[in-house]
C-alpha atoms as a PDB file:
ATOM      1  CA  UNK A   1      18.315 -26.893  11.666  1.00  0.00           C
ATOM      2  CA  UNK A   2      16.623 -23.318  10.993  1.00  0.00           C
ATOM      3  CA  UNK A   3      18.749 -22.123  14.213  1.00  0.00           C
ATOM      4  CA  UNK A   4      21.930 -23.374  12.610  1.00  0.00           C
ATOM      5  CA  UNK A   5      21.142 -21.890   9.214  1.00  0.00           C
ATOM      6  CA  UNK A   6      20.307 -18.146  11.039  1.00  0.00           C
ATOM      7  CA  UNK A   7      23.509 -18.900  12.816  1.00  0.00           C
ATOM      8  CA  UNK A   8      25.707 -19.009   9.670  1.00  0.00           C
ATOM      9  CA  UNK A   9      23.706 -16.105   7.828  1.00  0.00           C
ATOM     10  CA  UNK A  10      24.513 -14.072  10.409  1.00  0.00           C
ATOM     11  CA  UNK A  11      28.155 -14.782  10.220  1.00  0.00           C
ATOM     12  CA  UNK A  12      28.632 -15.069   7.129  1.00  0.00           C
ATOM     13  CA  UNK A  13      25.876 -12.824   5.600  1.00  0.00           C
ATOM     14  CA  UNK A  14      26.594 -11.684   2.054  1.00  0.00           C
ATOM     15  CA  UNK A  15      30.169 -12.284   2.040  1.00  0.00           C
ATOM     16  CA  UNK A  16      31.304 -14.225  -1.093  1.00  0.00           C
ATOM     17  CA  UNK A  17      31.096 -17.603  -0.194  1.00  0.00           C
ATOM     18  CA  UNK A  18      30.064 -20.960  -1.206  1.00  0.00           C
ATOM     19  CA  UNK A  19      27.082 -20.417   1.463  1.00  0.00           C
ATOM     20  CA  UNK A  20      26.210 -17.449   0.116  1.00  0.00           C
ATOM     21  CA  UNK A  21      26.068 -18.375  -3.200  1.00  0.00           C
ATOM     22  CA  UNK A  22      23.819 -21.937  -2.523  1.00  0.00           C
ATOM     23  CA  UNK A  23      21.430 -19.976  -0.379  1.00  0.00           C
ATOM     24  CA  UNK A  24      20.615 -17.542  -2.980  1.00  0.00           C
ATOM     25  CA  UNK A  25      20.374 -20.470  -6.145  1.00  0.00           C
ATOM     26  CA  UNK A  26      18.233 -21.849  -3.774  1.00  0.00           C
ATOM     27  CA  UNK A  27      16.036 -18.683  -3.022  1.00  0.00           C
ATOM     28  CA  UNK A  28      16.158 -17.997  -6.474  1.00  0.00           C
ATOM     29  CA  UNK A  29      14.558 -21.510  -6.929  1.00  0.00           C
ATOM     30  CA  UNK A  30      12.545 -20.929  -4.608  1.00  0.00           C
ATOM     31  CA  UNK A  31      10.642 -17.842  -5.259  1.00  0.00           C
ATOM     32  CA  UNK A  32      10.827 -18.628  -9.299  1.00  0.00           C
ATOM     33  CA  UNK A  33       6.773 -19.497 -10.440  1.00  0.00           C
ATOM     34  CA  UNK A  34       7.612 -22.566 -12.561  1.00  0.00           C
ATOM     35  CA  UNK A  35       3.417 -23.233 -13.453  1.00  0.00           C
ATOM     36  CA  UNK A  36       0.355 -22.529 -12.668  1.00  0.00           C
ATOM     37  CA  UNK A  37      -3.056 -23.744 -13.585  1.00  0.00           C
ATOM     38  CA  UNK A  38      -5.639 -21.691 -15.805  1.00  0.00           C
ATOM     39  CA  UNK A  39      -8.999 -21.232 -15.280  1.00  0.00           C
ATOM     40  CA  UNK A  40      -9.801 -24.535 -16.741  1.00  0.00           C
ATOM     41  CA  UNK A  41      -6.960 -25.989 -14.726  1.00  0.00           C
ATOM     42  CA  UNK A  42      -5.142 -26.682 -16.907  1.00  0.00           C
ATOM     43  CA  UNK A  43      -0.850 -26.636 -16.370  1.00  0.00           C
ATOM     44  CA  UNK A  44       0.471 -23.723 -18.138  1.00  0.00           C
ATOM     45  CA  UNK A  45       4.095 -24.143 -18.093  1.00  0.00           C
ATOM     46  CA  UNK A  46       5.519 -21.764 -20.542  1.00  0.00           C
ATOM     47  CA  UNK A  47       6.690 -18.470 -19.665  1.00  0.00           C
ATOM     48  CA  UNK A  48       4.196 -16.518 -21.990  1.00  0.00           C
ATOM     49  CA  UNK A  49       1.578 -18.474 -21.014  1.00  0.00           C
ATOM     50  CA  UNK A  50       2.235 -18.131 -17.264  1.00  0.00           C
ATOM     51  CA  UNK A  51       2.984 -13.823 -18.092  1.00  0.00           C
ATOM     52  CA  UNK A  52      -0.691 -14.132 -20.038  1.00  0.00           C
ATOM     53  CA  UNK A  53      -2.350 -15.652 -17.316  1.00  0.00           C
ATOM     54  CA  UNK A  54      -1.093 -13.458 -15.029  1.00  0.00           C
ATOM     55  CA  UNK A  55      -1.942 -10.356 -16.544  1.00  0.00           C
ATOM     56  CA  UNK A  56      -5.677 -11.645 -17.842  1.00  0.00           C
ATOM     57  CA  UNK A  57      -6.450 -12.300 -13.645  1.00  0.00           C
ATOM     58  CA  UNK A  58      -5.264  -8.992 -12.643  1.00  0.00           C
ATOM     59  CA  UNK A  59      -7.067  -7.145 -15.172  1.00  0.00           C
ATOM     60  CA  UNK A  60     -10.057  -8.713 -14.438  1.00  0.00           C
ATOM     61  CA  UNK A  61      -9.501  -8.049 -10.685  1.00  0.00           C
ATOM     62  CA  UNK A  62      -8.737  -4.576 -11.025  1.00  0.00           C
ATOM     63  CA  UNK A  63     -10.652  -3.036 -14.095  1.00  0.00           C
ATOM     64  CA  UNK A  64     -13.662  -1.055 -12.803  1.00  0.00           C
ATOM     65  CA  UNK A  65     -17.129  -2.760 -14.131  1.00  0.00           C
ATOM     66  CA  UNK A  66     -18.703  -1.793 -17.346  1.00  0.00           C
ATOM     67  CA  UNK A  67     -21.498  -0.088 -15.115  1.00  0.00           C
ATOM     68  CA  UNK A  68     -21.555   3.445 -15.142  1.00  0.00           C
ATOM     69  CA  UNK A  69     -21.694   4.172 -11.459  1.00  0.00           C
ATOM     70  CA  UNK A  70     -21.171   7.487 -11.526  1.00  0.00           C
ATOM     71  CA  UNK A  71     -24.675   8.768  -9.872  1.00  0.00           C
ATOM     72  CA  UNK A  72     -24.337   6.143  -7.361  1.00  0.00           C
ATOM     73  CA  UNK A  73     -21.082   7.388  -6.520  1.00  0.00           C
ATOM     74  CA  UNK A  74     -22.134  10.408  -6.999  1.00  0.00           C
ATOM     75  CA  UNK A  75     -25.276   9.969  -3.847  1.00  0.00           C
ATOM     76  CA  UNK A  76     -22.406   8.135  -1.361  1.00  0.00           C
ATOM     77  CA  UNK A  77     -20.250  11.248  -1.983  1.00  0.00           C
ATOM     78  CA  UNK A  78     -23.241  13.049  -0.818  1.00  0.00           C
ATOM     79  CA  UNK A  79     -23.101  11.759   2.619  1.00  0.00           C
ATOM     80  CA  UNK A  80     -19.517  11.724   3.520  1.00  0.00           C
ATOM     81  CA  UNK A  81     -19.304  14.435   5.685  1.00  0.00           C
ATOM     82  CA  UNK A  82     -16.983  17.784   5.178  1.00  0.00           C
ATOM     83  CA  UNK A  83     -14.399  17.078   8.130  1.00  0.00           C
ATOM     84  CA  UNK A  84     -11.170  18.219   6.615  1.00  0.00           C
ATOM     85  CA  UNK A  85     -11.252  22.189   7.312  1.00  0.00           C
ATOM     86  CA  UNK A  86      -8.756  24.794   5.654  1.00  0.00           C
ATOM     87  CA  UNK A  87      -6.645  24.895   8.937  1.00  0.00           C
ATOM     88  CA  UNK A  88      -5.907  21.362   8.587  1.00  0.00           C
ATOM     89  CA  UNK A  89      -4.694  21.704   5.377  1.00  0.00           C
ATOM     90  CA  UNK A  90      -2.607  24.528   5.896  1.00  0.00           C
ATOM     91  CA  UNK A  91      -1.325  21.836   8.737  1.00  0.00           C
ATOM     92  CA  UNK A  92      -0.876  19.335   6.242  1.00  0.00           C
ATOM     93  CA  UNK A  93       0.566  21.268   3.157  1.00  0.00           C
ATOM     94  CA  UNK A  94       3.131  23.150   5.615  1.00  0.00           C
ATOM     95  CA  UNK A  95       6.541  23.267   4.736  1.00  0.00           C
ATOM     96  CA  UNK A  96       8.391  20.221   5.805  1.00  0.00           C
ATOM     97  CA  UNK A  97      11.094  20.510   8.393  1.00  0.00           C
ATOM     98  CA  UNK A  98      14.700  18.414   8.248  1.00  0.00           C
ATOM     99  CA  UNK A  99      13.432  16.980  11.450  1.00  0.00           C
ATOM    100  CA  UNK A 100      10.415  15.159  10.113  1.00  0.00           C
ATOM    101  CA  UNK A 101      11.867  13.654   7.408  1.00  0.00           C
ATOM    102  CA  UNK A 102      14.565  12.448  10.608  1.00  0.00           C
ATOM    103  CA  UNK A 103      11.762  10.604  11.701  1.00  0.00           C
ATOM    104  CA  UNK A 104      10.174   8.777   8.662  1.00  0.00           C
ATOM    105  CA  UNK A 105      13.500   7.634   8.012  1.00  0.00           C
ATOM    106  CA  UNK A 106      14.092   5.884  11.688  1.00  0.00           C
ATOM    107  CA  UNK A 107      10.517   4.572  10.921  1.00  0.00           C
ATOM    108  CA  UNK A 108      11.632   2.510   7.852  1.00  0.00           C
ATOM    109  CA  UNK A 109      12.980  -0.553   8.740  1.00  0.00           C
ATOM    110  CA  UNK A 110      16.460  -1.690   7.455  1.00  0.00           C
ATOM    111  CA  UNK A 111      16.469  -5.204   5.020  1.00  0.00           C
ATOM    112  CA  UNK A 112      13.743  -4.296   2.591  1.00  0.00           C
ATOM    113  CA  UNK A 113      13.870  -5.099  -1.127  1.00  0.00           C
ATOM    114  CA  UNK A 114      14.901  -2.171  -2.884  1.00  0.00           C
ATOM    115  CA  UNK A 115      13.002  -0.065  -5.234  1.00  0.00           C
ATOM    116  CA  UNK A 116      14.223   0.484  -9.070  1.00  0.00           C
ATOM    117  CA  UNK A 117      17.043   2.720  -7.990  1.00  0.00           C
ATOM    118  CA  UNK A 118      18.459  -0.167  -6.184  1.00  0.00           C
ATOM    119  CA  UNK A 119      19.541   1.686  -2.745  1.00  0.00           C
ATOM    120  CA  UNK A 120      18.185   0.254   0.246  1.00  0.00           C
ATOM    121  CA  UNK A 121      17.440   1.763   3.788  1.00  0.00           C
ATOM    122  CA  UNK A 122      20.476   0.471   4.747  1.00  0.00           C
ATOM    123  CA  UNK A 123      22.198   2.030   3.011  1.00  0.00           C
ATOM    124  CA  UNK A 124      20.504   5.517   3.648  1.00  0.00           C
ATOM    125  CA  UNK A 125      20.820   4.429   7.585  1.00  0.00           C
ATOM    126  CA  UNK A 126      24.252   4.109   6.977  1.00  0.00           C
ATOM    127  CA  UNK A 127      24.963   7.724   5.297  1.00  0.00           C
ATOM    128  CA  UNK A 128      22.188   9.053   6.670  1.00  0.00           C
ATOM    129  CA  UNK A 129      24.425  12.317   8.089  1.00  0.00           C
ATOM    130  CA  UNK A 130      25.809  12.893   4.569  1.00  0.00           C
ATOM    131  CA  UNK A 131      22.195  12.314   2.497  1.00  0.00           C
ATOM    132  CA  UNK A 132      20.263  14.233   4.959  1.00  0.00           C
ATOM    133  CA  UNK A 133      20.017  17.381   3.836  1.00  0.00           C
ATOM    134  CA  UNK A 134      19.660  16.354  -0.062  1.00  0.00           C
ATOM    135  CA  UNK A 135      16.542  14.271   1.148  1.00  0.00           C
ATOM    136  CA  UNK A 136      14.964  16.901   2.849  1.00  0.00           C
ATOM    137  CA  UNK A 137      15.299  18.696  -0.100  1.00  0.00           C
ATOM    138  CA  UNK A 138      13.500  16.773  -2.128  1.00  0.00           C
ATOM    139  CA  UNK A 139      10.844  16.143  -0.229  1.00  0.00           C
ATOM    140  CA  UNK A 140      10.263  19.721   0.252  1.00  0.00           C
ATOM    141  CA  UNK A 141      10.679  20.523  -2.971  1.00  0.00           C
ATOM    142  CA  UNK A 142       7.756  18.024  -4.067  1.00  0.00           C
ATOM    143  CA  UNK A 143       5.666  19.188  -1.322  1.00  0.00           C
ATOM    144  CA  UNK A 144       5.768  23.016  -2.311  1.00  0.00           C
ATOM    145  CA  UNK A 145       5.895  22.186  -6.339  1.00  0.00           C
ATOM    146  CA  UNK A 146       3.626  19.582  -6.162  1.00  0.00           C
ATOM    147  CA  UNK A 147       5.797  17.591  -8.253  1.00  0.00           C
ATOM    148  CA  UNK A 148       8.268  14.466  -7.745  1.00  0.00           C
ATOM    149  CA  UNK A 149      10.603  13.279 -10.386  1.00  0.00           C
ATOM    150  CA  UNK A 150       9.217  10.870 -12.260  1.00  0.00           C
ATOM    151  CA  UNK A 151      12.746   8.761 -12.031  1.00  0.00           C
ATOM    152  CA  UNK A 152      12.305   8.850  -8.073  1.00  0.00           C
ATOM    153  CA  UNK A 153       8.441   8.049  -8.174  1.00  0.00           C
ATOM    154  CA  UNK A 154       8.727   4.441 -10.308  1.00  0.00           C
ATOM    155  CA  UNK A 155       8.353   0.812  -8.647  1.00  0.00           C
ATOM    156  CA  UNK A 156       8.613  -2.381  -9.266  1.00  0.00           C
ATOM    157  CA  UNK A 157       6.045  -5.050  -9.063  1.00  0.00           C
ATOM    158  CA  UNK A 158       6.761  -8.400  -7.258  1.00  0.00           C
ATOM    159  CA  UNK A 159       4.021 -11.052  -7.144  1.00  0.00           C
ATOM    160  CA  UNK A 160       4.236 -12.691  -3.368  1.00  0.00           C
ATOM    161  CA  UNK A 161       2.256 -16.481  -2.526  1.00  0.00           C
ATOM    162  CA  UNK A 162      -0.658 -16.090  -0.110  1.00  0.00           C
ATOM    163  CA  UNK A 163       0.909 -19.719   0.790  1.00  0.00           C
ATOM    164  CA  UNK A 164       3.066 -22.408   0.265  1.00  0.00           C
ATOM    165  CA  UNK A 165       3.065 -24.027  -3.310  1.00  0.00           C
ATOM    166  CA  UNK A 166       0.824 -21.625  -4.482  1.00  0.00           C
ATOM    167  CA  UNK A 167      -0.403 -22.706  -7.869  1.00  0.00           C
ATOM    168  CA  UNK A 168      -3.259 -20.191  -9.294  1.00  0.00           C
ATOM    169  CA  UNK A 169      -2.892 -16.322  -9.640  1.00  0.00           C
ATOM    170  CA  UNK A 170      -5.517 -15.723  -7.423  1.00  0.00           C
ATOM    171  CA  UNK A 171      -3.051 -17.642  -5.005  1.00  0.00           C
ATOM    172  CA  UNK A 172      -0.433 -14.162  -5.191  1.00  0.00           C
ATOM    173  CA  UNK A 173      -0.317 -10.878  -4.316  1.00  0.00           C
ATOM    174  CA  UNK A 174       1.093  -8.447  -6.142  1.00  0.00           C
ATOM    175  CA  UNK A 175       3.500  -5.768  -3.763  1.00  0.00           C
ATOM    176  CA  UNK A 176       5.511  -2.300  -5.271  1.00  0.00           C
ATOM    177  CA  UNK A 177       8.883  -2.136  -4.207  1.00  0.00           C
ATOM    178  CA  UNK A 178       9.167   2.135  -4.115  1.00  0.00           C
ATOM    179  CA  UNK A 179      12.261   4.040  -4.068  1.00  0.00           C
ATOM    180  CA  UNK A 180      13.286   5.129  -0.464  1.00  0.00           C
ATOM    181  CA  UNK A 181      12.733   8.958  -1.458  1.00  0.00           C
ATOM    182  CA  UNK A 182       9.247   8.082  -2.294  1.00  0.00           C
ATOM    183  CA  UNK A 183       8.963   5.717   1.003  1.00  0.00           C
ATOM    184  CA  UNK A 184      10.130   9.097   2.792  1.00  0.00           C
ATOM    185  CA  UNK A 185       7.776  11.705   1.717  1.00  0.00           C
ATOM    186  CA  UNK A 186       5.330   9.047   2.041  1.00  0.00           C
ATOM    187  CA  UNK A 187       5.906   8.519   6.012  1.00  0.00           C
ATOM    188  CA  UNK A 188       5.848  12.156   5.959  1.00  0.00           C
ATOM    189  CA  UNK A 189       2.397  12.428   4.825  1.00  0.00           C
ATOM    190  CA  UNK A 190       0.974   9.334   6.826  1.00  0.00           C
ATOM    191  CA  UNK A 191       2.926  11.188   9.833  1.00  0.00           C
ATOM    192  CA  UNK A 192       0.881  14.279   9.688  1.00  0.00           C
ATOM    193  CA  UNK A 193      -2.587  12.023   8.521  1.00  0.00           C
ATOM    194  CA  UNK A 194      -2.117  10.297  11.693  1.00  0.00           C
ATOM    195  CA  UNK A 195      -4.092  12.683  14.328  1.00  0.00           C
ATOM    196  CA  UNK A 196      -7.008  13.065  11.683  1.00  0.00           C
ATOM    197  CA  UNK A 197      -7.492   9.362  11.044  1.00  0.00           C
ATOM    198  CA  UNK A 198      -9.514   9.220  14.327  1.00  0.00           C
ATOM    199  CA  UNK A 199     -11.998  11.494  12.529  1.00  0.00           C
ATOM    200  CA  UNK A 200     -11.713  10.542   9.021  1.00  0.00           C
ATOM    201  CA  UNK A 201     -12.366   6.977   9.871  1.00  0.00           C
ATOM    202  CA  UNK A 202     -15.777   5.794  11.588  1.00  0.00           C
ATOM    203  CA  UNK A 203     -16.292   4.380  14.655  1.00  0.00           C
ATOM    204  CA  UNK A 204     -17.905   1.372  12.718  1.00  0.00           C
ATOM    205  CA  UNK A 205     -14.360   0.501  11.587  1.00  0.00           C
ATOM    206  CA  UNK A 206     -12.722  -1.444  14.516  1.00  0.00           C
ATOM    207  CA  UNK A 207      -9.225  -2.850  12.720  1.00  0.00           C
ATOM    208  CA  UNK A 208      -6.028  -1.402  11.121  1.00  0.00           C
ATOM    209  CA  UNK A 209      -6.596   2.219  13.300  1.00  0.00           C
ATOM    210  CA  UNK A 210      -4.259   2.803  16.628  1.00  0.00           C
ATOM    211  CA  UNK A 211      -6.298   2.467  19.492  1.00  0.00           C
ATOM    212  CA  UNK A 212      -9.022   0.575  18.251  1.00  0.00           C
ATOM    213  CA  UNK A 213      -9.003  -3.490  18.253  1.00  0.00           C
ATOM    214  CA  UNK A 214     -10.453  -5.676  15.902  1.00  0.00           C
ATOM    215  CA  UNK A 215     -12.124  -7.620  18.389  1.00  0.00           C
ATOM    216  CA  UNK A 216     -14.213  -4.855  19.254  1.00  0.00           C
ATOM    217  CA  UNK A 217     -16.675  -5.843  15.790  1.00  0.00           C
ATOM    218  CA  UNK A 218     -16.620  -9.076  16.961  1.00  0.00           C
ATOM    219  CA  UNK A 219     -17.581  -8.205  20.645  1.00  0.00           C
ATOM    220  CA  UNK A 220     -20.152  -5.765  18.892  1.00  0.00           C
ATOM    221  CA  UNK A 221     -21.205  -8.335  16.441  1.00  0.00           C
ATOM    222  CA  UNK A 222     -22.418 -10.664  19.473  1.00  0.00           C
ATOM    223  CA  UNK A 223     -23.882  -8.105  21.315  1.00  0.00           C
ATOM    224  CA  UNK A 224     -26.263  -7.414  17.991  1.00  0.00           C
ATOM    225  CA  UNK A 225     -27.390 -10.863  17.442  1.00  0.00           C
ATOM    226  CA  UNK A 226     -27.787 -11.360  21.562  1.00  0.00           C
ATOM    227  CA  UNK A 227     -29.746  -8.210  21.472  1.00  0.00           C
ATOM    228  CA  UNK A 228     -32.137  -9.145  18.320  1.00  0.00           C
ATOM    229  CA  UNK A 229     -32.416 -12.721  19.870  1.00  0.00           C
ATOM    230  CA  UNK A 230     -33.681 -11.202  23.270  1.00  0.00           C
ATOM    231  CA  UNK A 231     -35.977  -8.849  21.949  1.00  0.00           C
ATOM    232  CA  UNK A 232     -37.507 -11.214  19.308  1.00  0.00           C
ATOM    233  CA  UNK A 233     -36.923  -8.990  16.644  1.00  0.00           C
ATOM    234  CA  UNK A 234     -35.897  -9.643  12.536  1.00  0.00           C
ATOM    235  CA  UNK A 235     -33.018  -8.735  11.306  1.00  0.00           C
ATOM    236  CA  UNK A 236     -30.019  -9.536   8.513  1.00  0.00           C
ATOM    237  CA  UNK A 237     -26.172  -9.676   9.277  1.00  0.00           C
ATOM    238  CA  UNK A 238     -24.321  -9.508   5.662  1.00  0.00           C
ATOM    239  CA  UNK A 239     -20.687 -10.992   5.746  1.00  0.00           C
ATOM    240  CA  UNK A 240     -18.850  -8.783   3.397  1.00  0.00           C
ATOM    241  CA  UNK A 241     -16.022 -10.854   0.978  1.00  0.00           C
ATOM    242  CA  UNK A 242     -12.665  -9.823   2.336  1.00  0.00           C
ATOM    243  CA  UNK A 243     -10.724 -10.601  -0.882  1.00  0.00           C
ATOM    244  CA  UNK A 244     -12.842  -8.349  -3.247  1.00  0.00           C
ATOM    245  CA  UNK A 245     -13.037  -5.605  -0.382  1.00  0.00           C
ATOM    246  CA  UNK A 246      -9.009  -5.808   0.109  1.00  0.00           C
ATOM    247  CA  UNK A 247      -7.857  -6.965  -3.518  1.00  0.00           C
ATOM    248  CA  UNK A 248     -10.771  -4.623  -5.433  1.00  0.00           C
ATOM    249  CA  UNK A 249     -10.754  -0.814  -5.441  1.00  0.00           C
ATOM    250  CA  UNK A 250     -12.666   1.736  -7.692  1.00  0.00           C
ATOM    251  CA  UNK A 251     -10.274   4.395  -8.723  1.00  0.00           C
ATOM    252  CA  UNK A 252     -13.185   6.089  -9.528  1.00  0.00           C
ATOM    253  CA  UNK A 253     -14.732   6.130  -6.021  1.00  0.00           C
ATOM    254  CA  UNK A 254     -11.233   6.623  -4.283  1.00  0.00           C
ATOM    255  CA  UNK A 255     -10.622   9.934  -6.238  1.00  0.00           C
ATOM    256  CA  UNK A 256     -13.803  11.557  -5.637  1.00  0.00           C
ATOM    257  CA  UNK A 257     -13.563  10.775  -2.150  1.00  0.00           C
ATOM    258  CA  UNK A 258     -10.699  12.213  -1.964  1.00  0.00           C
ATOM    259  CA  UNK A 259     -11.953  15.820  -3.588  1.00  0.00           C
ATOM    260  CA  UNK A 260     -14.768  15.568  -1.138  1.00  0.00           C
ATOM    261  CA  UNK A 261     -12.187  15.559   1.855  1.00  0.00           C
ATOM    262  CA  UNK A 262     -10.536  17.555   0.777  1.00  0.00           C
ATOM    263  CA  UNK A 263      -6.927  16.274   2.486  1.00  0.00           C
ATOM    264  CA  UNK A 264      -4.180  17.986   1.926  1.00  0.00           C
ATOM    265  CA  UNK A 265      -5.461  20.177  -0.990  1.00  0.00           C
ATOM    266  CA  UNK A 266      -6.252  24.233  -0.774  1.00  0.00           C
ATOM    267  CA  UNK A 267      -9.667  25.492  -1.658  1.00  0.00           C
ATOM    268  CA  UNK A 268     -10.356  26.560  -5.251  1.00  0.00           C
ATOM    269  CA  UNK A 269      -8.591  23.042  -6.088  1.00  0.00           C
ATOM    270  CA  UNK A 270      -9.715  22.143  -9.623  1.00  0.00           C
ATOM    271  CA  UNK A 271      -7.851  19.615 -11.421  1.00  0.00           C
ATOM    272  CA  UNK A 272      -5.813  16.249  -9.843  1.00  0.00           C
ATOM    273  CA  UNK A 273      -2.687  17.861  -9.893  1.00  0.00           C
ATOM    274  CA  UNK A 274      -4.193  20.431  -7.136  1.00  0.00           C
ATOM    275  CA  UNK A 275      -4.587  17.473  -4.996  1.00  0.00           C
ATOM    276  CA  UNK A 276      -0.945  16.140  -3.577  1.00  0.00           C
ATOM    277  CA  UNK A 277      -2.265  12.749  -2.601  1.00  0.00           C
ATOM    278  CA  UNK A 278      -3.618  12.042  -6.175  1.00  0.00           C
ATOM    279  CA  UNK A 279      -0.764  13.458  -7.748  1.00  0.00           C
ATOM    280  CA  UNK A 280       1.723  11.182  -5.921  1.00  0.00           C
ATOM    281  CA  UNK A 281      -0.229   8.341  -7.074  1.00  0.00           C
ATOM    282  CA  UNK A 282      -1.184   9.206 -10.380  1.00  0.00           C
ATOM    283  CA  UNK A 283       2.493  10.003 -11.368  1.00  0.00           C
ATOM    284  CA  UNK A 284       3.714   6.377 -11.015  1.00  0.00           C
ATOM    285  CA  UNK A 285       5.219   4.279 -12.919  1.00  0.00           C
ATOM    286  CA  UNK A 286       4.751   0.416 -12.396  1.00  0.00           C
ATOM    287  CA  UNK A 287       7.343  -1.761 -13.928  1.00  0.00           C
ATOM    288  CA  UNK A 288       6.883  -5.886 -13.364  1.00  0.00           C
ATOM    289  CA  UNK A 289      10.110  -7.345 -12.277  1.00  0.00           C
END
């Protein structure tokens, strides 16, 4: 049945049919959050009620605690070591050329949601020849200002289910659909990043880096409680939370790091908007859709 309805989207696709129209009523039925339950689980059915709920999990997920960390932040900052020279800056922060933003646009995959501008990669694979050198442009020009338009640099937030008939907030993520421009000079970036995240990133950290596997922490895992059991000697394993690692992050932290690293920002950097990375995200606009 799936292989039959494949079959006739890609025949028919978006043309204006009946089948068009029934599949997306029924996607739009689909992916519509009709209730949820509260912290007292309780059914909230309402709109405003489900909006409220929404936004009273995320806040609490994603405000920083009342703490003042700073000095503790403050001593880990301490030990990160000074890796990022001025010669990989000047690596990083070099002009861009036509024929790297060639690349991070054959590196974005075609059918993605748009961003708020509403044109896809598709469509920028399609007139690719004719946008090219506008593109380029742009990117150059936010690289060397420091600057992107703040029209070009807004997204959209989408809320995604971790799983089928998801029924809590903590059950969704929430995704930012970007602008392709932004999804450009982005790849750009992460392009040039790439030979440095080998360095930047400790051996410790097994997953989500090319070349390493994340089987390796479990292999090394084993290997430490074989070796404490052999040796008879005491020790503690802590099993970090994945959700608060992955869903939580201290703005606070991440922008101090960053100033310590110094990536792709020139020495005698004072203030955020000396720092490219921080000034890409800092100068967005999110917009729930």
């Amino acid at each position: 049945m799936e292989a039959k309805i494949q079959d006739k989207m890609v025949k028919k696709g978006e043309r204006n049919t009946k089948f068009f129209h029934r599949t997306t009523v029924q996607r739009r039925m689909h992916n519509n959050i009709s209730f949820i339950q509260n912290q007292e689980g309780a059914r909230v059915e309402k709109h405003e009620e489900i909006v409220e709920e929404f936004l009273r999990h995320f806040k609490q997920v994603h405000s920083e605690p009342l703490a003042n960390r700073n000095l503790a932040i403050e001593k880990i900052i301490q030990k990160v070591p000074k890796i990022i020279t001025e010669e990989h800056n000047e690596l990083l922060l070099r002009p861009i050329l036509p024929q790297e933003v060639d690349v991070a646009m054959h590196q974005l995959k075609e059918g993605k949601a748009p961003g708020p501008d509403g044109f896809s990669t598709s469509f920028y694979h399609k007139f690719w020849e004719m946008i090219r050198d506008e593109v380029w442009q742009v990117a150059e020009e936010s690289r060397a200002l420091h600057w992107l338009l703040p029209s070009l640099n807004v997204t959209f937030i989408v809320l995604i289910p971790k799983e089928e008939k998801s029924n809590t907030p903590d059950k969704f993520c929430p995704i930012a659909l970007c602008n392709v421009i932004y999804k450009v000079i982005s790849k750009v970036i992460a392009n040039r990043l790439k030979p440095l995240l080998p360095f930047l990133i400790s051996p410790e950290q097994s997953g989500y880096v090319e070349g390493r596997q994340i089987l390796d922490g479990i292999i090394l895992t084993h290997e430490v409680i074989h070796s404490l059991k052999h040796h008879k000697q005491a020790g503690m394993i802590l099993k970090l939370d994945l959700s608060k690692a992955f869903d939580k992050l201290s703005w606070t932290y991440m922008k101090k790091n960053v100033k310590c690293l110094r990536v792709l920002t020139h020495v005698g950097a004072v203030d955020y908007k000396s720092y490219y990375l921080l000034l890409l995200l800092h100068t967005c606009e999110r917009n729930p859709l």
